[in-house]
PDB file of N, CA and C in Angstrom:
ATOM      1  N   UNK A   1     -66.353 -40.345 -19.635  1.00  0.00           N
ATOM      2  CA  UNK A   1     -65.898 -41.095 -20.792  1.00  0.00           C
ATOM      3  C   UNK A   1     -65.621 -40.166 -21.967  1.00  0.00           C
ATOM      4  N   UNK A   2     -66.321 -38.580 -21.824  1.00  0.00           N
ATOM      5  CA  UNK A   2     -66.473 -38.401 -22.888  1.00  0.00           C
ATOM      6  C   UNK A   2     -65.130 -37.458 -23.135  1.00  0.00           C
ATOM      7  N   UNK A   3     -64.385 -37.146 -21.976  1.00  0.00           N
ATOM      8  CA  UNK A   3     -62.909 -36.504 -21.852  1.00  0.00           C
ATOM      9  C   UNK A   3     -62.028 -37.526 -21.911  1.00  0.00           C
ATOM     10  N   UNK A   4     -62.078 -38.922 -22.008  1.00  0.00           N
ATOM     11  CA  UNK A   4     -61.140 -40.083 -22.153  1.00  0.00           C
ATOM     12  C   UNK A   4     -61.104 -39.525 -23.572  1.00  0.00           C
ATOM     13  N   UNK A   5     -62.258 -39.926 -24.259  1.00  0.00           N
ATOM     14  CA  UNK A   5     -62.167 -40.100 -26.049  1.00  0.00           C
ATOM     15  C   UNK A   5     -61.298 -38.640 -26.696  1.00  0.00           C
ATOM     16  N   UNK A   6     -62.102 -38.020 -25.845  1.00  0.00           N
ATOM     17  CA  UNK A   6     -61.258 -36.402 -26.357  1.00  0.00           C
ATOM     18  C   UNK A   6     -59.775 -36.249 -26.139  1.00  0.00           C
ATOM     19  N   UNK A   7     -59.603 -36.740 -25.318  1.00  0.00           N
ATOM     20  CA  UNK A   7     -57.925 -36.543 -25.039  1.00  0.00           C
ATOM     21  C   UNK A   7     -57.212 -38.015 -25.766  1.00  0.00           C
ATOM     22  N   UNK A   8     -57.810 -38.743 -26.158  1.00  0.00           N
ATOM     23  CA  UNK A   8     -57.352 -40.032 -27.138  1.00  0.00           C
ATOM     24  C   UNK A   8     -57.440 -39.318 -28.416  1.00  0.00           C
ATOM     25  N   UNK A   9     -58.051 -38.568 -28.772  1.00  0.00           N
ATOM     26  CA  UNK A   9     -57.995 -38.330 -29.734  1.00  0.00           C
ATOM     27  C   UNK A   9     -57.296 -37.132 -30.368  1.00  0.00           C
ATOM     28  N   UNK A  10     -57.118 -36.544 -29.338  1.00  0.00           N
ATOM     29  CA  UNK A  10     -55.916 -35.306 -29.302  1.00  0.00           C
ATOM     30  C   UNK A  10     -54.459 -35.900 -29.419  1.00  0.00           C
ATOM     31  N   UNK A  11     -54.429 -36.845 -28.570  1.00  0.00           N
ATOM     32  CA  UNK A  11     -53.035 -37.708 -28.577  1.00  0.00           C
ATOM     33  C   UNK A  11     -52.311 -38.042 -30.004  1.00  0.00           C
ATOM     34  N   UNK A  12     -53.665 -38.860 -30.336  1.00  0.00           N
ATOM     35  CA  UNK A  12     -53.571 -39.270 -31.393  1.00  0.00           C
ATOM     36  C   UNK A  12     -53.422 -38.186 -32.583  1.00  0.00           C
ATOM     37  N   UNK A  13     -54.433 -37.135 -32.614  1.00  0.00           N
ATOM     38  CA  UNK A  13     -54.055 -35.753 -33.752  1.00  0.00           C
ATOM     39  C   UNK A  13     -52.199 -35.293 -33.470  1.00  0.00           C
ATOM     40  N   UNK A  14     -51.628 -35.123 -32.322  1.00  0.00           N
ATOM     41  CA  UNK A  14     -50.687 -34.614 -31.760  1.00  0.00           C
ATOM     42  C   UNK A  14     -49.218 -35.627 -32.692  1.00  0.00           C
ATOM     43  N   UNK A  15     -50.084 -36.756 -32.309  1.00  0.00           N
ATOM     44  CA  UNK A  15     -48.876 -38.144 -32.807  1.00  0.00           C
ATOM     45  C   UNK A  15     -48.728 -38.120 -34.570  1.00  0.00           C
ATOM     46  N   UNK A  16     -49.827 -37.953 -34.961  1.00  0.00           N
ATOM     47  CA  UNK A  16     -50.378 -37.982 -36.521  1.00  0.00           C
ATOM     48  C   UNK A  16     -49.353 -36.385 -37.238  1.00  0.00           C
ATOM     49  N   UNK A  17     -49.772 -35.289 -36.125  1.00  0.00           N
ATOM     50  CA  UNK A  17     -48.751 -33.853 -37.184  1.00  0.00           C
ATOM     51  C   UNK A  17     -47.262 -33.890 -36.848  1.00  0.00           C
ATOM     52  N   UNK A  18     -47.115 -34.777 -35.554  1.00  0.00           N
ATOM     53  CA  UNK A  18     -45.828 -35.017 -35.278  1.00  0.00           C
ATOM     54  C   UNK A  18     -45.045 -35.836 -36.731  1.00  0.00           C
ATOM     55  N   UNK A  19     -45.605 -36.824 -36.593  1.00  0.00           N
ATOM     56  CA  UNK A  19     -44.771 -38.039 -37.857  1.00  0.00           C
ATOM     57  C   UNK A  19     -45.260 -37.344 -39.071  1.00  0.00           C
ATOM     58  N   UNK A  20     -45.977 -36.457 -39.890  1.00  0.00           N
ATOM     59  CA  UNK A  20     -45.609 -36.142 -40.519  1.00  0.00           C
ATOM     60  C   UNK A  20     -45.265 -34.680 -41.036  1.00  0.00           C
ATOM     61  N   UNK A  21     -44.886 -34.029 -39.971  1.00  0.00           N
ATOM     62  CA  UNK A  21     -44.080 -32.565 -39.897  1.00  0.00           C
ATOM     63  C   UNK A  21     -42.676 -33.485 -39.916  1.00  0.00           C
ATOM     64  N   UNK A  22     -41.945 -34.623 -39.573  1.00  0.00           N
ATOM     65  CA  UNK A  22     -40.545 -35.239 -39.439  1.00  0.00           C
ATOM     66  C   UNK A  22     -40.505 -35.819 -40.362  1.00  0.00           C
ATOM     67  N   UNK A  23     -41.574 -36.538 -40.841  1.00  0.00           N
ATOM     68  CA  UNK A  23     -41.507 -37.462 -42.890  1.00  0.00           C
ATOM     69  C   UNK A  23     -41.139 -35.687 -43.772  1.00  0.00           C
ATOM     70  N   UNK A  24     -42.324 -35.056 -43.748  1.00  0.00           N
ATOM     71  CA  UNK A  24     -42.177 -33.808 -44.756  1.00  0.00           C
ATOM     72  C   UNK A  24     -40.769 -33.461 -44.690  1.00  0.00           C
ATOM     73  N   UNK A  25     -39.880 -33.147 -43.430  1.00  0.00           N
ATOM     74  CA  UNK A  25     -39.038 -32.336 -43.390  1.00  0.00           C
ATOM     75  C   UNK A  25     -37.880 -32.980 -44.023  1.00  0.00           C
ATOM     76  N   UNK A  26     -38.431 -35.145 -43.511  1.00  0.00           N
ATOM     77  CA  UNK A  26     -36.812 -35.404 -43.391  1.00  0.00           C
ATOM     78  C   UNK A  26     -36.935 -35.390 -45.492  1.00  0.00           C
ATOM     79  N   UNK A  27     -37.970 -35.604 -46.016  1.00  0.00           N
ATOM     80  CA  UNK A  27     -38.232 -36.091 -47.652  1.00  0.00           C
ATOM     81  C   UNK A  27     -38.240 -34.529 -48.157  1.00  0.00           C
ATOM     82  N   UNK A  28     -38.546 -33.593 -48.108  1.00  0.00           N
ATOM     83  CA  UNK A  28     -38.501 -32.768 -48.731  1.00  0.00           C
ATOM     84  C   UNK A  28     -37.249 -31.434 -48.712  1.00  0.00           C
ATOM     85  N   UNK A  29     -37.319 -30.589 -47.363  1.00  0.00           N
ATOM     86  CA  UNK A  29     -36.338 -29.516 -47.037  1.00  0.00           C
ATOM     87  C   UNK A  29     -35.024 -30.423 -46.543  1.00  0.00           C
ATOM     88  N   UNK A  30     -34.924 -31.845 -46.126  1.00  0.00           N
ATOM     89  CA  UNK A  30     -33.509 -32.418 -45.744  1.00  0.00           C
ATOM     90  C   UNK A  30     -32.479 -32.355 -46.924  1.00  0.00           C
ATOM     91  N   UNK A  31     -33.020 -32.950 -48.204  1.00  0.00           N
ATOM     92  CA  UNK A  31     -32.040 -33.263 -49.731  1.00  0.00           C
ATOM     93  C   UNK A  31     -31.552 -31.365 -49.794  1.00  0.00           C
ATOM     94  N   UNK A  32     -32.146 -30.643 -49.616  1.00  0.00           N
ATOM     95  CA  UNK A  32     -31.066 -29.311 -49.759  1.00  0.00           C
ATOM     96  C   UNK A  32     -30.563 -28.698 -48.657  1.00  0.00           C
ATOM     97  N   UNK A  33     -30.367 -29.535 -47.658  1.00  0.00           N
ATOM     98  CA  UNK A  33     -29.166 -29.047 -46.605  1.00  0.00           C
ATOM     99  C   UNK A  33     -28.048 -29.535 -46.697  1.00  0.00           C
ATOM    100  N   UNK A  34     -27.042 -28.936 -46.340  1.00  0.00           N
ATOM    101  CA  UNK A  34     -25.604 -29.628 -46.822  1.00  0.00           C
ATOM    102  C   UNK A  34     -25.389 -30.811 -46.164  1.00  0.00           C
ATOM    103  N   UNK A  35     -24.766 -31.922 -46.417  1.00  0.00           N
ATOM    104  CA  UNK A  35     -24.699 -33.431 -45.662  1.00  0.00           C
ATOM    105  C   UNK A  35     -23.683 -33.131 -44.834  1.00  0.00           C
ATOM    106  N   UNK A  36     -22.904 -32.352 -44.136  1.00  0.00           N
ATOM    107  CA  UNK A  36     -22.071 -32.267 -43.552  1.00  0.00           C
ATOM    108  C   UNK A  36     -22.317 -31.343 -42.145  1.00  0.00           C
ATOM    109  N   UNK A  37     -23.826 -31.078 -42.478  1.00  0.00           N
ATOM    110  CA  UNK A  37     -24.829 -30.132 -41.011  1.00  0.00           C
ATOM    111  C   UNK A  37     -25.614 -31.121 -39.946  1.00  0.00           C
ATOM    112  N   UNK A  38     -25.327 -30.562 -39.225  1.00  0.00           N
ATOM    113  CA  UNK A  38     -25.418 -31.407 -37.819  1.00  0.00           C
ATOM    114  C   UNK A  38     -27.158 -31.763 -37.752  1.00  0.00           C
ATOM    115  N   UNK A  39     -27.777 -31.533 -38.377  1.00  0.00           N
ATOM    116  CA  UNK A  39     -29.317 -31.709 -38.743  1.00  0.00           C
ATOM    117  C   UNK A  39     -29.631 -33.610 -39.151  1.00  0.00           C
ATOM    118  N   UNK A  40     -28.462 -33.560 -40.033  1.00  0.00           N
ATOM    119  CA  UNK A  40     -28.397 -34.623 -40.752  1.00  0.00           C
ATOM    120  C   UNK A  40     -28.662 -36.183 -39.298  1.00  0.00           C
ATOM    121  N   UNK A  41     -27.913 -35.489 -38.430  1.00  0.00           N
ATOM    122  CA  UNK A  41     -27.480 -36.533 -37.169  1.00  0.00           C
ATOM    123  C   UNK A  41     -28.726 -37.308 -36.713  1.00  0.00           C
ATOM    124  N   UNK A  42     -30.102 -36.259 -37.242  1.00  0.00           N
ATOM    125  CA  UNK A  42     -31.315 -36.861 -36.590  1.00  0.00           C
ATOM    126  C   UNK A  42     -32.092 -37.558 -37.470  1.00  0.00           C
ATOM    127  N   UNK A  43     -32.000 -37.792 -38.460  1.00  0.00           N
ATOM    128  CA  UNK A  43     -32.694 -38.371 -39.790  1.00  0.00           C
ATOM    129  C   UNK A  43     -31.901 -40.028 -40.464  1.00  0.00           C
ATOM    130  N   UNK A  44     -32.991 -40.500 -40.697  1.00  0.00           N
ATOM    131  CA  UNK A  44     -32.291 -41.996 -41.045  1.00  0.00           C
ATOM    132  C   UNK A  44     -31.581 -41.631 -42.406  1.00  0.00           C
ATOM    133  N   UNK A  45     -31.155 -42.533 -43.252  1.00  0.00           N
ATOM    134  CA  UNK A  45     -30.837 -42.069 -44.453  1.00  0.00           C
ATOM    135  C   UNK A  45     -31.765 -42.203 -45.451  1.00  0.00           C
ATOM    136  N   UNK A  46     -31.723 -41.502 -46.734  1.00  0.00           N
ATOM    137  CA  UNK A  46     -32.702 -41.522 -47.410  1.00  0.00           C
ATOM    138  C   UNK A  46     -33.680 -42.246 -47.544  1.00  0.00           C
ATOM    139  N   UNK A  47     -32.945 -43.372 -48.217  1.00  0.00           N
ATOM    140  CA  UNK A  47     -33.257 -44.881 -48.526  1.00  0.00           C
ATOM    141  C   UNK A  47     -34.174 -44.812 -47.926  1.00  0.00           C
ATOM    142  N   UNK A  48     -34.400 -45.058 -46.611  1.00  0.00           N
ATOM    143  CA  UNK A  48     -35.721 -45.310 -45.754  1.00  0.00           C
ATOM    144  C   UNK A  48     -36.659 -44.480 -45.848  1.00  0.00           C
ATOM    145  N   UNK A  49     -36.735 -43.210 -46.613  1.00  0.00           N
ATOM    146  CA  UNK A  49     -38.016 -42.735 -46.651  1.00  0.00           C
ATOM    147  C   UNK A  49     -38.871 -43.475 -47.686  1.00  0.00           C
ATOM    148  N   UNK A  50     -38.350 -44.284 -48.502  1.00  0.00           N
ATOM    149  CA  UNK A  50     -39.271 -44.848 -49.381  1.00  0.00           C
ATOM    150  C   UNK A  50     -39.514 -46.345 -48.742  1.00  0.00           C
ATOM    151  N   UNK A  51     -38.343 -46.915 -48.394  1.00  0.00           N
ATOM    152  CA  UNK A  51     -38.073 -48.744 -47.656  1.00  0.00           C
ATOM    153  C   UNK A  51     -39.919 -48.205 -46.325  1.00  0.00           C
ATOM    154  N   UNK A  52     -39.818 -47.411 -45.502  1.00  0.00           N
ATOM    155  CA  UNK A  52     -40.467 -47.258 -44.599  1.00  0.00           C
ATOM    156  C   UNK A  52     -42.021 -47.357 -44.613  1.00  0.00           C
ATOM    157  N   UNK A  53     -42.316 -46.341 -45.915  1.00  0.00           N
ATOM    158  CA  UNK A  53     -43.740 -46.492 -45.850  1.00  0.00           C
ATOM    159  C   UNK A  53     -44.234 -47.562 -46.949  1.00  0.00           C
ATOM    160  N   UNK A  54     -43.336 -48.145 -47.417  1.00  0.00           N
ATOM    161  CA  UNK A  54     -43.725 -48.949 -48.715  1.00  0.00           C
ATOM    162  C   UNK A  54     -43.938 -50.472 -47.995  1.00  0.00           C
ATOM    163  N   UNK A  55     -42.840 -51.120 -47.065  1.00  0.00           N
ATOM    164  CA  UNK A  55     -42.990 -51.958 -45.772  1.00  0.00           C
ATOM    165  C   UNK A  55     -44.392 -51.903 -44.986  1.00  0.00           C
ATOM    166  N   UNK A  56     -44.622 -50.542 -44.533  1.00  0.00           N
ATOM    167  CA  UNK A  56     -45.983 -50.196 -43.590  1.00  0.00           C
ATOM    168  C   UNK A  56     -46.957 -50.449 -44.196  1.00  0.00           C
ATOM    169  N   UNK A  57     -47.238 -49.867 -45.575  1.00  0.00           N
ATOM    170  CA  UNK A  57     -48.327 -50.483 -46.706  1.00  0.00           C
ATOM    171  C   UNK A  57     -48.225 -51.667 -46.832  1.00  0.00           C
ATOM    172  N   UNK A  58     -47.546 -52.404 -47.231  1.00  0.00           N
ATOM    173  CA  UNK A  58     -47.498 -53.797 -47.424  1.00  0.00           C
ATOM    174  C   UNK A  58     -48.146 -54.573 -46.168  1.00  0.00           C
ATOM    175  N   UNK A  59     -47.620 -54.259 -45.025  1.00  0.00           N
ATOM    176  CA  UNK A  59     -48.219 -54.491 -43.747  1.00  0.00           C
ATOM    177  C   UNK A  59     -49.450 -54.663 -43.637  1.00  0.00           C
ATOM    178  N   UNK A  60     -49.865 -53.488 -43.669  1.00  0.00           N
ATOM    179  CA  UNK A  60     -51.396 -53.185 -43.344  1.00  0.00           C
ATOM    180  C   UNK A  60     -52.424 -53.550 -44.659  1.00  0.00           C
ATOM    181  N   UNK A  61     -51.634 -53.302 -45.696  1.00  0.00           N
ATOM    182  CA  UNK A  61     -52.622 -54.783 -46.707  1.00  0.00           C
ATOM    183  C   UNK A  61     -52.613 -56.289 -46.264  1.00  0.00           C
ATOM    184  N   UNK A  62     -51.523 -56.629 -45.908  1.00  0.00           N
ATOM    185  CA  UNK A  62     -51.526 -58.141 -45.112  1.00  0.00           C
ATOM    186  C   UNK A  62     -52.336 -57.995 -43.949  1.00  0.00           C
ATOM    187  N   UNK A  63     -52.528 -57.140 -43.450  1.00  0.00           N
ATOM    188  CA  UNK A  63     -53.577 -57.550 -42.262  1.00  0.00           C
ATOM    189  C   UNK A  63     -54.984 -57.413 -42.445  1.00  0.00           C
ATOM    190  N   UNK A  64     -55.212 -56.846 -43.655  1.00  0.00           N
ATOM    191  CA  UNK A  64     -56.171 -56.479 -44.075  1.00  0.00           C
ATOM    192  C   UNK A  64     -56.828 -57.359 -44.702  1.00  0.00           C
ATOM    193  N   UNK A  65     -56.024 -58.272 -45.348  1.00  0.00           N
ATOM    194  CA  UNK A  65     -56.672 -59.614 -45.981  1.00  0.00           C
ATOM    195  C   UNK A  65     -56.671 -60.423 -45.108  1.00  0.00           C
ATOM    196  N   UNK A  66     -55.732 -60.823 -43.600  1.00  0.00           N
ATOM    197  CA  UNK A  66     -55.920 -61.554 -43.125  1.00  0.00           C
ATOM    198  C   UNK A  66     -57.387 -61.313 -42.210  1.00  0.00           C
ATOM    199  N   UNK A  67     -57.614 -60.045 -42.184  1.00  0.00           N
ATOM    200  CA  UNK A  67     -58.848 -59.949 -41.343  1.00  0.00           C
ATOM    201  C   UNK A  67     -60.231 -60.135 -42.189  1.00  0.00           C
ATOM    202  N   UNK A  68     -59.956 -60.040 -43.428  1.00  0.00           N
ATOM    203  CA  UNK A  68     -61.231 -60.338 -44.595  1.00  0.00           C
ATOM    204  C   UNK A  68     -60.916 -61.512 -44.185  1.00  0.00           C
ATOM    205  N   UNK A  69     -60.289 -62.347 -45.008  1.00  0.00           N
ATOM    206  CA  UNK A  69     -60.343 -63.468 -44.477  1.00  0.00           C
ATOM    207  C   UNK A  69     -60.616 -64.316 -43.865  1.00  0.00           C
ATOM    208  N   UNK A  70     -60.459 -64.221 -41.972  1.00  0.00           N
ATOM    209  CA  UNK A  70     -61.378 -64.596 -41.434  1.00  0.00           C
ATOM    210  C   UNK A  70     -62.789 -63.928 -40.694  1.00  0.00           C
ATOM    211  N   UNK A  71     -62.995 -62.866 -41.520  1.00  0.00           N
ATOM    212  CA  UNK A  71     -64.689 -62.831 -41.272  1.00  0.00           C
ATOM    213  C   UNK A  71     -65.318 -63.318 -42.609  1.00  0.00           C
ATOM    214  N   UNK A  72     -64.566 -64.095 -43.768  1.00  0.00           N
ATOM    215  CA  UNK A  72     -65.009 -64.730 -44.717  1.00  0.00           C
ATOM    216  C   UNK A  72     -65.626 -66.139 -44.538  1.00  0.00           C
ATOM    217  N   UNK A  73     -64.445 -66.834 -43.468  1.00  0.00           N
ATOM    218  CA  UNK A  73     -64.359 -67.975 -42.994  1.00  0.00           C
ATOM    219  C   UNK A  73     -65.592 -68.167 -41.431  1.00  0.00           C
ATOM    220  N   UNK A  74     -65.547 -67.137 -40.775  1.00  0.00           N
ATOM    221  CA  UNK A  74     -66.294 -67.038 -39.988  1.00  0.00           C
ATOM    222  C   UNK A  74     -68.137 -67.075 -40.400  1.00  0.00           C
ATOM    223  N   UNK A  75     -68.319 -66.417 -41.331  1.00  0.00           N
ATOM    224  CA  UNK A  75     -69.793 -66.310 -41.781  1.00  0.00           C
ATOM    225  C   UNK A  75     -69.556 -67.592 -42.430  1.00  0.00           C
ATOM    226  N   UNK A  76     -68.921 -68.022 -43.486  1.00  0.00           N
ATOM    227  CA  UNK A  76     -69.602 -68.985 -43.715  1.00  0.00           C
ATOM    228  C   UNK A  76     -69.630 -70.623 -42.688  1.00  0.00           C
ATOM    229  N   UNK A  77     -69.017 -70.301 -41.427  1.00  0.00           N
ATOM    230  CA  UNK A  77     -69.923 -71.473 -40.809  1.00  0.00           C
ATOM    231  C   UNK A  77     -70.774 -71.146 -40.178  1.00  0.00           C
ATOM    232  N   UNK A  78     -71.486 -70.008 -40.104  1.00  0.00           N
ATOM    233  CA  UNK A  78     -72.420 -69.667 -39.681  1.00  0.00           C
ATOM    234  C   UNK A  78     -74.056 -70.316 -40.281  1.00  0.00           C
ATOM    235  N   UNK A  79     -73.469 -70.014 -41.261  1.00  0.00           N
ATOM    236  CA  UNK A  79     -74.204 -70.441 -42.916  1.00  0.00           C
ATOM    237  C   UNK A  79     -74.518 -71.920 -42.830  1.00  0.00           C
ATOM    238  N   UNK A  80     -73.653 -72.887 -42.273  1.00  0.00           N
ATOM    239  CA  UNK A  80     -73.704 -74.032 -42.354  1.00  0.00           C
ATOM    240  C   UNK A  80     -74.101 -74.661 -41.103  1.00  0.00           C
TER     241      UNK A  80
END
């Protein structure tokens, strides 16, 4: 079990420097390459570097209340 967790969690480190070695590159070193370089072909357009993680936040605060929520609702019929 204890080489399952290790290699889940490598995956996961691997997945984590991946997405953001491709956020850094496409938000920071992309705006001074010329728009007419074949680099460009692999990157969404700007716009979405902000639309993307501002959506994902929003997300994961909505799930976040929905899961307070019902362990709010859950204890208190416990209670009762």
């Amino acid at each position: 079990m204890e080489l399952a967790d290790k290699a889940v969690g490598l995956l996961l480190t691997v997945i984590s420097l991946s997405i953001f070695t491709y956020y850094t590159f496409w938000v920071i070193i992309l705006p001074f390459v010329e728009t007419d370089h074949f680099i460009h072909n692999y990157f969404l357009p700007q716009e979405f570097a902000i639309l993307i993680p501002v959506f994902a936040g929003m997300a994961l605060i909505s799930l976040l209340c929905v899961f307070i929520g019902f362990v709010m609702l859950k204890s208190k019929k416990k209670k009762a």
